[in-house]
Structures are given as structure tokens and as C-alpha cells.
PDB file of N, CA and C in Angstrom:
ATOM      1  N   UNK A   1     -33.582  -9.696 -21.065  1.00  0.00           N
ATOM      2  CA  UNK A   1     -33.779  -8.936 -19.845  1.00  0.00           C
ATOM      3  C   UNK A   1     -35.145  -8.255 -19.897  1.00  0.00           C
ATOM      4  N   UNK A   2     -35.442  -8.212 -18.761  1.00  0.00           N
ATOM      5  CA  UNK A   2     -37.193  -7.598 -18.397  1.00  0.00           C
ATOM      6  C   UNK A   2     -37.149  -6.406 -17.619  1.00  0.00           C
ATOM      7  N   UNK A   3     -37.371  -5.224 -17.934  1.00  0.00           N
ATOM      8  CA  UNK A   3     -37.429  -3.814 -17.339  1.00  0.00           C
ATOM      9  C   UNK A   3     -39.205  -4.433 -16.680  1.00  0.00           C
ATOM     10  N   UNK A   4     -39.394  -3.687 -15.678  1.00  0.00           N
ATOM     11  CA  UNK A   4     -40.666  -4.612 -14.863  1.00  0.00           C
ATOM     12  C   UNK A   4     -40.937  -3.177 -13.628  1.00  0.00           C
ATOM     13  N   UNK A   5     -42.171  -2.247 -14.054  1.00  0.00           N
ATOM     14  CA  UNK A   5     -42.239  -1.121 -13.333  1.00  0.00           C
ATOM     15  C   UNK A   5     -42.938  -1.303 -12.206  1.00  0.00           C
ATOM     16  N   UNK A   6     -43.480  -2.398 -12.638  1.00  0.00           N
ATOM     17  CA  UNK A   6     -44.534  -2.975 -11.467  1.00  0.00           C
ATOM     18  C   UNK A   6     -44.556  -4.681 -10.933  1.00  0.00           C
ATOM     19  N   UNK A   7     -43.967  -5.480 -10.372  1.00  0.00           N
ATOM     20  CA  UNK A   7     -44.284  -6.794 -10.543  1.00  0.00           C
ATOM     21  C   UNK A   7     -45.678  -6.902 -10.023  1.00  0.00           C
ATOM     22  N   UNK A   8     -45.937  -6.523  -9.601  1.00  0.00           N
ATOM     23  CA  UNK A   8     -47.640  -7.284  -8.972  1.00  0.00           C
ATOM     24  C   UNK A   8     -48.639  -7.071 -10.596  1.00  0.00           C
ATOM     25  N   UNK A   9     -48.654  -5.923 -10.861  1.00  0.00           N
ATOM     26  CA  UNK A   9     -49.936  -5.800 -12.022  1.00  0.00           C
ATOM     27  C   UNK A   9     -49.202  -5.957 -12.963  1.00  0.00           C
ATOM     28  N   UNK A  10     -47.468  -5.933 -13.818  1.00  0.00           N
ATOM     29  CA  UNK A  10     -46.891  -6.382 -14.592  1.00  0.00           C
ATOM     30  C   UNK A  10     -47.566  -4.761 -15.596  1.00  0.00           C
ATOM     31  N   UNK A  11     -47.806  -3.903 -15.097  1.00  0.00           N
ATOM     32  CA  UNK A  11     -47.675  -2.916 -15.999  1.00  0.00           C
ATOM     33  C   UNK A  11     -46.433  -2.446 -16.303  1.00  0.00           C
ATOM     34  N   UNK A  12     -46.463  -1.606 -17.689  1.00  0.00           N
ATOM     35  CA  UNK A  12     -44.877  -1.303 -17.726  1.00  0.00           C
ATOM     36  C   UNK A  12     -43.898  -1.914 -18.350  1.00  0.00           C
ATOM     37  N   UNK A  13     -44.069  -3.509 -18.524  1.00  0.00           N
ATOM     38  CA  UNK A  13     -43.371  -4.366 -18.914  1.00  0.00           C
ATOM     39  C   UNK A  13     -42.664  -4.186 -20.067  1.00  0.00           C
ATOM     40  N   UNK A  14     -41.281  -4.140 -20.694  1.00  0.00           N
ATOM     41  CA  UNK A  14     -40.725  -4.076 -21.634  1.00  0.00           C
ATOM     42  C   UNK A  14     -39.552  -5.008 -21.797  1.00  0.00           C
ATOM     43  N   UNK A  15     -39.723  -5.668 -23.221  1.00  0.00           N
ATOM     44  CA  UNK A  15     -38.990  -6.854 -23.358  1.00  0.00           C
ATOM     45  C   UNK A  15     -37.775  -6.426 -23.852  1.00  0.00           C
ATOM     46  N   UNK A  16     -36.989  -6.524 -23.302  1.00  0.00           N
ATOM     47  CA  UNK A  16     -35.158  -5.715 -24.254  1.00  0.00           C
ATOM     48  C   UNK A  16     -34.597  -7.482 -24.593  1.00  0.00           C
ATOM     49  N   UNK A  17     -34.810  -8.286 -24.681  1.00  0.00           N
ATOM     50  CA  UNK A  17     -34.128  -9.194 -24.864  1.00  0.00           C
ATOM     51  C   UNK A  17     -33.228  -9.189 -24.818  1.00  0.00           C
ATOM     52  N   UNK A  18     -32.372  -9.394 -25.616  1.00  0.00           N
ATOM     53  CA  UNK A  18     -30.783  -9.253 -25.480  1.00  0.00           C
ATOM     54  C   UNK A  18     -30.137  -8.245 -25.229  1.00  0.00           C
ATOM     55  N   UNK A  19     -30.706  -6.659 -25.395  1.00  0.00           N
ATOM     56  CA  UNK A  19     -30.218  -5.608 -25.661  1.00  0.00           C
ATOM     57  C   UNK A  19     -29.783  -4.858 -24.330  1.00  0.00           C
ATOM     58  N   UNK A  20     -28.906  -4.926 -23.795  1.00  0.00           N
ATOM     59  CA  UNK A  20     -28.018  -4.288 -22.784  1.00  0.00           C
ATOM     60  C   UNK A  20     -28.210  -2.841 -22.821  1.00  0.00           C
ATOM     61  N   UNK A  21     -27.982  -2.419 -23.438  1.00  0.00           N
ATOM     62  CA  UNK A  21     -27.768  -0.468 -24.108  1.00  0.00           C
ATOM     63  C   UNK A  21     -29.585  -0.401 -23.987  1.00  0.00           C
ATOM     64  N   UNK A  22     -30.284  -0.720 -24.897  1.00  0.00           N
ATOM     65  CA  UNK A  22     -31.415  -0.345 -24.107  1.00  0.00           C
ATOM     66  C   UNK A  22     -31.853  -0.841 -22.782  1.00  0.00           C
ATOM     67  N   UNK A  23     -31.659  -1.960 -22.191  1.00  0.00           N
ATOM     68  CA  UNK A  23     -32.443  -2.043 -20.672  1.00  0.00           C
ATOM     69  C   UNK A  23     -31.780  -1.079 -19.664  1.00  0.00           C
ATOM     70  N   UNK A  24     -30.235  -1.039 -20.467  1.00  0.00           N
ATOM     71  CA  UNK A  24     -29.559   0.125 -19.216  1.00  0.00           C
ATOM     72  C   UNK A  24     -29.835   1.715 -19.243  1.00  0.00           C
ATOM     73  N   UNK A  25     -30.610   2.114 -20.482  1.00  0.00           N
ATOM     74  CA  UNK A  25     -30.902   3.092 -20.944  1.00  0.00           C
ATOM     75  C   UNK A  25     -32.697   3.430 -20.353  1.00  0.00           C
ATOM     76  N   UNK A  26     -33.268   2.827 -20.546  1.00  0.00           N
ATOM     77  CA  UNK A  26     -34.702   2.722 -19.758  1.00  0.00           C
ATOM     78  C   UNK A  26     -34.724   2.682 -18.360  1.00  0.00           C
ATOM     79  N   UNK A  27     -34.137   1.678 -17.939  1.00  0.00           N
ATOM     80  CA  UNK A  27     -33.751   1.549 -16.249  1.00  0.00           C
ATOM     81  C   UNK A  27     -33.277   3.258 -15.880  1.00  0.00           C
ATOM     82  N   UNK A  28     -32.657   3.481 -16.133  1.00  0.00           N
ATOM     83  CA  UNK A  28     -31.807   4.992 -15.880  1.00  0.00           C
ATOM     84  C   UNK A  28     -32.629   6.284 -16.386  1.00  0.00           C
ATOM     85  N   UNK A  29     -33.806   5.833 -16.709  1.00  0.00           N
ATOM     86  CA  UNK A  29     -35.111   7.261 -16.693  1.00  0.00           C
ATOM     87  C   UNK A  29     -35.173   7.522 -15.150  1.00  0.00           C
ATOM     88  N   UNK A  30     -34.784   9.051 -15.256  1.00  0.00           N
ATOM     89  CA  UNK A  30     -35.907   9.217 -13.291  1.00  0.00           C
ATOM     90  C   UNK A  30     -36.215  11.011 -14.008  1.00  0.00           C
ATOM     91  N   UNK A  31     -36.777  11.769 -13.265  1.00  0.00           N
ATOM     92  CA  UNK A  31     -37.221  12.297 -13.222  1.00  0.00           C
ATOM     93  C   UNK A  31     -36.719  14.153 -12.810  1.00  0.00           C
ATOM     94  N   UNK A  32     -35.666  13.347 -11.484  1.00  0.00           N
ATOM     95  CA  UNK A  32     -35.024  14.297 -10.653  1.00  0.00           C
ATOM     96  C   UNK A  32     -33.801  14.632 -11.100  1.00  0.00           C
ATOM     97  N   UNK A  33     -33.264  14.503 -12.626  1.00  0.00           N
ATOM     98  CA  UNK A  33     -31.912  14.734 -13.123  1.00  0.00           C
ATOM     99  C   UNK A  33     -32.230  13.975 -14.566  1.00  0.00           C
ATOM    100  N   UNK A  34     -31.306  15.272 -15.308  1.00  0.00           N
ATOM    101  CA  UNK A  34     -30.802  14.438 -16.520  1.00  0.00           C
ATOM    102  C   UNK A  34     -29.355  14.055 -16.859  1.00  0.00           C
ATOM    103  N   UNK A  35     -28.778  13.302 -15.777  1.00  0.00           N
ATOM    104  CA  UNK A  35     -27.644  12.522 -15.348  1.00  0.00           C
ATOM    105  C   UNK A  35     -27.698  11.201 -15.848  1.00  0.00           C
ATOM    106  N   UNK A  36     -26.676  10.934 -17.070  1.00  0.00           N
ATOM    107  CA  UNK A  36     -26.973   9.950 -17.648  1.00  0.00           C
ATOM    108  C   UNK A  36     -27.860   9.722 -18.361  1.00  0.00           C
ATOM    109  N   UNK A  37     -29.029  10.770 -18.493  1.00  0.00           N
ATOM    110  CA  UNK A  37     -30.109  10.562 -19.752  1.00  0.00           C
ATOM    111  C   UNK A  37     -30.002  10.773 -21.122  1.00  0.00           C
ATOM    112  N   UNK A  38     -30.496   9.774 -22.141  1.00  0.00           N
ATOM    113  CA  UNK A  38     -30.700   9.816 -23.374  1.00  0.00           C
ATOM    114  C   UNK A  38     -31.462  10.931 -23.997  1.00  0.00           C
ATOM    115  N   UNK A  39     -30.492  11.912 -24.553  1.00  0.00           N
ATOM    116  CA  UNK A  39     -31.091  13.063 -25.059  1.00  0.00           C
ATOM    117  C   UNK A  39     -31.357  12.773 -26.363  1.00  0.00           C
ATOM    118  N   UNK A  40     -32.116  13.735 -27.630  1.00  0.00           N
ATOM    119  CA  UNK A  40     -32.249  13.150 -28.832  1.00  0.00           C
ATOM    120  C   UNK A  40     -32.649  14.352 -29.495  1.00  0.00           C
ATOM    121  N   UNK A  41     -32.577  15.155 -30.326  1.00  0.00           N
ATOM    122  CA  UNK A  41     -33.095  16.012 -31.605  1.00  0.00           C
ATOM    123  C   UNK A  41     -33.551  15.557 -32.895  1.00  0.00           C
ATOM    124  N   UNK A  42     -34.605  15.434 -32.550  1.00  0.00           N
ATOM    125  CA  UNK A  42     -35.239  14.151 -34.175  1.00  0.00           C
ATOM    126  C   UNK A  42     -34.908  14.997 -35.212  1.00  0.00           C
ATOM    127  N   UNK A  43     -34.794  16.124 -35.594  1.00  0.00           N
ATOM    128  CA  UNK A  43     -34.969  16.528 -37.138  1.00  0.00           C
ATOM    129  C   UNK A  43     -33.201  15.915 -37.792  1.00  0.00           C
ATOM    130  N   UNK A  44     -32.417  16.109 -36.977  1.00  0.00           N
ATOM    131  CA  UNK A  44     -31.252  15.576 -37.329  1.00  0.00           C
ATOM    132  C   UNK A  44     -30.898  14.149 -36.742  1.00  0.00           C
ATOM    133  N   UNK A  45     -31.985  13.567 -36.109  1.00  0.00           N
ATOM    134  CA  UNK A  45     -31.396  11.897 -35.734  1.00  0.00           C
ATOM    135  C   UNK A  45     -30.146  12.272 -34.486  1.00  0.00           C
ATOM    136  N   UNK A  46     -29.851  13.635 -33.903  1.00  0.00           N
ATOM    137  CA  UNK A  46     -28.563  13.705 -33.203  1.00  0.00           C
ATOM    138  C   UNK A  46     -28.473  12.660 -31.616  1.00  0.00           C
ATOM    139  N   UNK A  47     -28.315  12.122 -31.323  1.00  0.00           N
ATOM    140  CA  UNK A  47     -28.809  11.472 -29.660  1.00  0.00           C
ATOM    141  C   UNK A  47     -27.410  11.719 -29.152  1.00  0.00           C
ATOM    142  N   UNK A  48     -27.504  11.654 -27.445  1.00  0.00           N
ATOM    143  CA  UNK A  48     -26.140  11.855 -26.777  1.00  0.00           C
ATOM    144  C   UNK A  48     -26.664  11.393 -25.650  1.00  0.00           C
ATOM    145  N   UNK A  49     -25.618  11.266 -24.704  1.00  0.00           N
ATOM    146  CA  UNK A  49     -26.101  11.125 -23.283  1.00  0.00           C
ATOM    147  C   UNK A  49     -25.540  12.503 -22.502  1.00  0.00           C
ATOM    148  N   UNK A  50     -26.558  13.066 -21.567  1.00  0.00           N
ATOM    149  CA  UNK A  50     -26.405  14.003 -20.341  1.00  0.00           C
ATOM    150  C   UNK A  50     -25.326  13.492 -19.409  1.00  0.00           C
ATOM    151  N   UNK A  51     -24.292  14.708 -18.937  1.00  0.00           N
ATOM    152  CA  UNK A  51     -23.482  14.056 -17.982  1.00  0.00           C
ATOM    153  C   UNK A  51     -23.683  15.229 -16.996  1.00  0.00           C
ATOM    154  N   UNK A  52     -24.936  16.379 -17.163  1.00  0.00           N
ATOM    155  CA  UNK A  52     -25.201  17.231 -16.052  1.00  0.00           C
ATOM    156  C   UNK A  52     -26.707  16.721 -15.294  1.00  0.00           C
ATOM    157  N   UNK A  53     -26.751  17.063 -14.115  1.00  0.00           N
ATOM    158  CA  UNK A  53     -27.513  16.889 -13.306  1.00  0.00           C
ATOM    159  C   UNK A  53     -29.086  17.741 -14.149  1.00  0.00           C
ATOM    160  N   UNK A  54     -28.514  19.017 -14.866  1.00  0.00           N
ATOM    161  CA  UNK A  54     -29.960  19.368 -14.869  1.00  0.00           C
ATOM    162  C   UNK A  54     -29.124  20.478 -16.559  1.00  0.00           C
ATOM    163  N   UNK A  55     -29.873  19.610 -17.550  1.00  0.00           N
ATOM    164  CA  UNK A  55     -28.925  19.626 -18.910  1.00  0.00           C
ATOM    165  C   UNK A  55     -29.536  21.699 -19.623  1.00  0.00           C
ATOM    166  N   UNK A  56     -30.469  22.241 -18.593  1.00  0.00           N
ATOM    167  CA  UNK A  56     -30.956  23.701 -18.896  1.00  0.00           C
ATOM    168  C   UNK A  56     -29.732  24.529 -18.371  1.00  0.00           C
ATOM    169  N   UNK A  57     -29.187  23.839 -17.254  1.00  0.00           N
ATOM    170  CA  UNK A  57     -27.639  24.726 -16.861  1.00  0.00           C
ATOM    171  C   UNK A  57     -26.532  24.723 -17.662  1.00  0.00           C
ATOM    172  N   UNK A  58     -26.244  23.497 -17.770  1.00  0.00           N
ATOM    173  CA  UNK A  58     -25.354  23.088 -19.261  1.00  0.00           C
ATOM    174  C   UNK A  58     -25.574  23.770 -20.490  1.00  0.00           C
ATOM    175  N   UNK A  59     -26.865  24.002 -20.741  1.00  0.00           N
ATOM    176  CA  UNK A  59     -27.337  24.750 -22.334  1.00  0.00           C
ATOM    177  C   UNK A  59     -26.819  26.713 -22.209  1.00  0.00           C
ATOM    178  N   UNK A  60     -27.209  26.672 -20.655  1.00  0.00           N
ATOM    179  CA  UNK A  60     -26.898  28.182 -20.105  1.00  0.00           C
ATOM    180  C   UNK A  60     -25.275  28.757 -20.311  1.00  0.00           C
ATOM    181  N   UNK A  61     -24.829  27.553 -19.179  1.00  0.00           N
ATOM    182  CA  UNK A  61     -23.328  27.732 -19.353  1.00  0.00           C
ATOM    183  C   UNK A  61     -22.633  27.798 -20.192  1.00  0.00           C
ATOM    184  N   UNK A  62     -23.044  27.149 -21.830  1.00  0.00           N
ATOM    185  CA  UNK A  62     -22.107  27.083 -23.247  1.00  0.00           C
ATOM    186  C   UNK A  62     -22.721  27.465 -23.797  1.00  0.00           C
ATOM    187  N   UNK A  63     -23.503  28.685 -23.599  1.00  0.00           N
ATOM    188  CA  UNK A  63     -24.611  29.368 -24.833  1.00  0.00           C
ATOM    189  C   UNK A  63     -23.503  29.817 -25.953  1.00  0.00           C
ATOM    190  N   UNK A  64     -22.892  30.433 -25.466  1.00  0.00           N
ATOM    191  CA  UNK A  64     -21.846  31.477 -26.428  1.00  0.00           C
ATOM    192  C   UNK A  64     -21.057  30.147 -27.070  1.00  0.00           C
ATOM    193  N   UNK A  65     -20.627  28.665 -26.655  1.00  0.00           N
ATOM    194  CA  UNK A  65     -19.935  28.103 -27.413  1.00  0.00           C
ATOM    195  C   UNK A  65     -20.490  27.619 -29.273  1.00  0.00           C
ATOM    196  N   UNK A  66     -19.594  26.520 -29.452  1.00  0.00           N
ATOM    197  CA  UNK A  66     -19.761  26.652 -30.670  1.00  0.00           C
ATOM    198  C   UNK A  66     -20.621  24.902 -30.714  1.00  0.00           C
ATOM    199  N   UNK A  67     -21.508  24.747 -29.883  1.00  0.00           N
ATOM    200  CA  UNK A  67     -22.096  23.581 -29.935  1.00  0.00           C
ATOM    201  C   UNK A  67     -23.197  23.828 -30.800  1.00  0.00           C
ATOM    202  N   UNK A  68     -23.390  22.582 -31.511  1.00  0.00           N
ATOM    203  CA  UNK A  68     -24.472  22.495 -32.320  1.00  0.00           C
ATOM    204  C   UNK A  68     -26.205  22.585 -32.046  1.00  0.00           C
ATOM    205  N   UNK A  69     -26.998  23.058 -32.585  1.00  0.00           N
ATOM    206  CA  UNK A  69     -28.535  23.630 -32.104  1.00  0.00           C
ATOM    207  C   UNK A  69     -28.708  22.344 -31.768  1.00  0.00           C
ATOM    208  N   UNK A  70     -28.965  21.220 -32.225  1.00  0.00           N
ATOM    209  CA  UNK A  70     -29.564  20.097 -31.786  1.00  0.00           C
ATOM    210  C   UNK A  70     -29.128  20.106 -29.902  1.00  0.00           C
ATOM    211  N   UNK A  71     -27.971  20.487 -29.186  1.00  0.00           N
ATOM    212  CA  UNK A  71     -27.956  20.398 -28.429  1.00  0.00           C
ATOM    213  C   UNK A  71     -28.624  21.000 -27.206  1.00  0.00           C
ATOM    214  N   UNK A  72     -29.173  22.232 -27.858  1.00  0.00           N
ATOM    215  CA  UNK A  72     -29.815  23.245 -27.321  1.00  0.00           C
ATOM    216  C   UNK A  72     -31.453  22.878 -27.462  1.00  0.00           C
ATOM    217  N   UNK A  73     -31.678  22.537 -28.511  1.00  0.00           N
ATOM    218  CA  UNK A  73     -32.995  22.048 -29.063  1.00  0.00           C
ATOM    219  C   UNK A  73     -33.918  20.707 -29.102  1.00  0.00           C
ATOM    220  N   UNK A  74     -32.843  19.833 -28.101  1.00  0.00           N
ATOM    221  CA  UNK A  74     -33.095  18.561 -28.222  1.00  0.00           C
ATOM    222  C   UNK A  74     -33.851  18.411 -27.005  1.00  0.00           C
ATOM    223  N   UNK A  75     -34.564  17.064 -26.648  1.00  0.00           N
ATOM    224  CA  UNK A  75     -35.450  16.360 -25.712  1.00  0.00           C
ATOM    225  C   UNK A  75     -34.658  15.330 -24.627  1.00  0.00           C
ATOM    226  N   UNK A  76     -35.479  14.806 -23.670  1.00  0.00           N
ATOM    227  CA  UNK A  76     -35.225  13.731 -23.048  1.00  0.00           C
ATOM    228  C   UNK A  76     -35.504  12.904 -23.905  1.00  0.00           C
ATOM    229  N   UNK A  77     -34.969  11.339 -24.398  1.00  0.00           N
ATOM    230  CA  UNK A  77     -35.451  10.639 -24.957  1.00  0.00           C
ATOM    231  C   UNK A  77     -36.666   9.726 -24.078  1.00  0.00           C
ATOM    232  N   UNK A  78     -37.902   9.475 -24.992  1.00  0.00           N
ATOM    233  CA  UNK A  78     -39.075   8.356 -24.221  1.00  0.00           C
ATOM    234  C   UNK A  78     -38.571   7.523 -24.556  1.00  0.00           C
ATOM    235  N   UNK A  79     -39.333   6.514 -23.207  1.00  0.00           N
ATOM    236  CA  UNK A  79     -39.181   5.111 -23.674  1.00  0.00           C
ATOM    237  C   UNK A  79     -39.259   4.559 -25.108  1.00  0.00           C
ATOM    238  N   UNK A  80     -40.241   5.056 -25.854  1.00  0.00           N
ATOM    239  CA  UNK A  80     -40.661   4.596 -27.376  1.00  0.00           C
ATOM    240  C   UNK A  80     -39.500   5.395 -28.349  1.00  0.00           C
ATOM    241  N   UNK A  81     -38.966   6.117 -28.135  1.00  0.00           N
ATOM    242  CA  UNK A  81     -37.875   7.321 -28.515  1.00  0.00           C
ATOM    243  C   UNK A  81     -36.672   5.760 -28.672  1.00  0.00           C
ATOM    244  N   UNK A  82     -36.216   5.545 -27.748  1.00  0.00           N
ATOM    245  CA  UNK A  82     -34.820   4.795 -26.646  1.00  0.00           C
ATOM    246  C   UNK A  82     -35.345   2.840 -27.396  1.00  0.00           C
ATOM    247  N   UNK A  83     -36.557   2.646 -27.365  1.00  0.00           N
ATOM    248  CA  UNK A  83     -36.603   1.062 -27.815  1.00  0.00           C
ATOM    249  C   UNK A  83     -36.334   1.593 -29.733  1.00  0.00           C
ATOM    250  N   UNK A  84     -36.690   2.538 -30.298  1.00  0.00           N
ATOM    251  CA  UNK A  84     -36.809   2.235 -32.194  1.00  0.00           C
ATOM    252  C   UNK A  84     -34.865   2.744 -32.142  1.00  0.00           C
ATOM    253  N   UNK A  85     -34.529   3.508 -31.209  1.00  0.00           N
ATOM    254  CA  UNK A  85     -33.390   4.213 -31.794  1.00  0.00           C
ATOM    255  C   UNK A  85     -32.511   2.623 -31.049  1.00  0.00           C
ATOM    256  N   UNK A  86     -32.382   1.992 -30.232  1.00  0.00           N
ATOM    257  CA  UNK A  86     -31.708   0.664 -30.010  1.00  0.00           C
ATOM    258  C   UNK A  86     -32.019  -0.133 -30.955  1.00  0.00           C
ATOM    259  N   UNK A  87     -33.530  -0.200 -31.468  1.00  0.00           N
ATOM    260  CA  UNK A  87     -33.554  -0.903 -32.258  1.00  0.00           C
ATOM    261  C   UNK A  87     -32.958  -0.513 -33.684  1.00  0.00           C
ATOM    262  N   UNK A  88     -33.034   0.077 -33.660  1.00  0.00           N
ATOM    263  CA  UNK A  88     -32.230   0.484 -35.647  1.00  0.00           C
ATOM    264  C   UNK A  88     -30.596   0.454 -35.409  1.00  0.00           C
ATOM    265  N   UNK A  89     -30.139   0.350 -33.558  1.00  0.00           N
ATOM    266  CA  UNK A  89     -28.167  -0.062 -33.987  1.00  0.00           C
ATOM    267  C   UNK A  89     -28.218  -1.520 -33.981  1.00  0.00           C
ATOM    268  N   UNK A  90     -28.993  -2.387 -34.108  1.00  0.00           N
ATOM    269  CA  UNK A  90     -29.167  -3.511 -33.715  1.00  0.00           C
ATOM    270  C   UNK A  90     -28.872  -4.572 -35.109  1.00  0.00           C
TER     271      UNK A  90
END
């Protein structure tokens, strides 16, 4: 499979070959929500997926719980983040 940001100038292009979990994981970057986005905390390797629209309300709402810092401390995953971490379940 071919993630393809541009067909005319073919910028963007990323080859997932076989890999389902990453093309569906790249495809599903936007900007306006982290709904469904690949979150990640590198010092512990932790990754998850977002199931809130905007994951700073979520961090707000369960401050007092007993969730782990990586959750609080973690990133959107990049594209280059999302292709090595598919690639190493592979």
C-alpha cells in the first residue's frame, strides 16, 4: 500500500508495503484532533492510541488519577516515530 500526499508531484510518498497498522496509522494524522492518534513517550518506549478529540482535556480530566507519567508526558507520534515503531512489531 502507498500513503500518496500529493499525486501530481508524488511528494510525501511512503511505502508501507504490506503493513496495514502503519498505512492506517499515517493516513489518520490530521491536525484538528487527537482522535485516534498514535501517541508515544520515548524514554519508556510507552505508545497508545488517543480516543479524545483533544488528548490536553483528557490529561486535565485524570490529573488526580493513577495513570502513568508517560501519559501525561508523551507526544503525537511522527510519521518517522509510526514507520521504526511498525517496523520493530514486524
Amino acid at each position: 500500500m502507498i500513503y500518496d500526499v500529493d499525486t501530481v508531484t508524488k511528494k510525501g510518498r511512503i511505502d508501507c508495503g504490506t503493513n496495514e497498522e502503519l498505512f492506517l496509522a499515517i493516513a489518520a494524522l490530521r491536525d484538528d484532533t487527537d482522535d485516534s492518534q498514535w501517541f508515544v513517550y520515548p524514554p519508556e518506549n510507552a505508545w497508545f492510541v488517543c480516543h479524545d478529540d483533544d488528548i490536553n482535556y483528557a490529561r486535565e480530566y485524570i490529573k488526580e488519577s493513577v495513570q502513568a507519567a508517560w501519559f501525561h508526558c508523551s507526544h503525537k507520534a511522527s510519521v518517522n516515530e509510526l514507520i521504526e515503531h511498525f517496523k520493530e512489531k514486524e
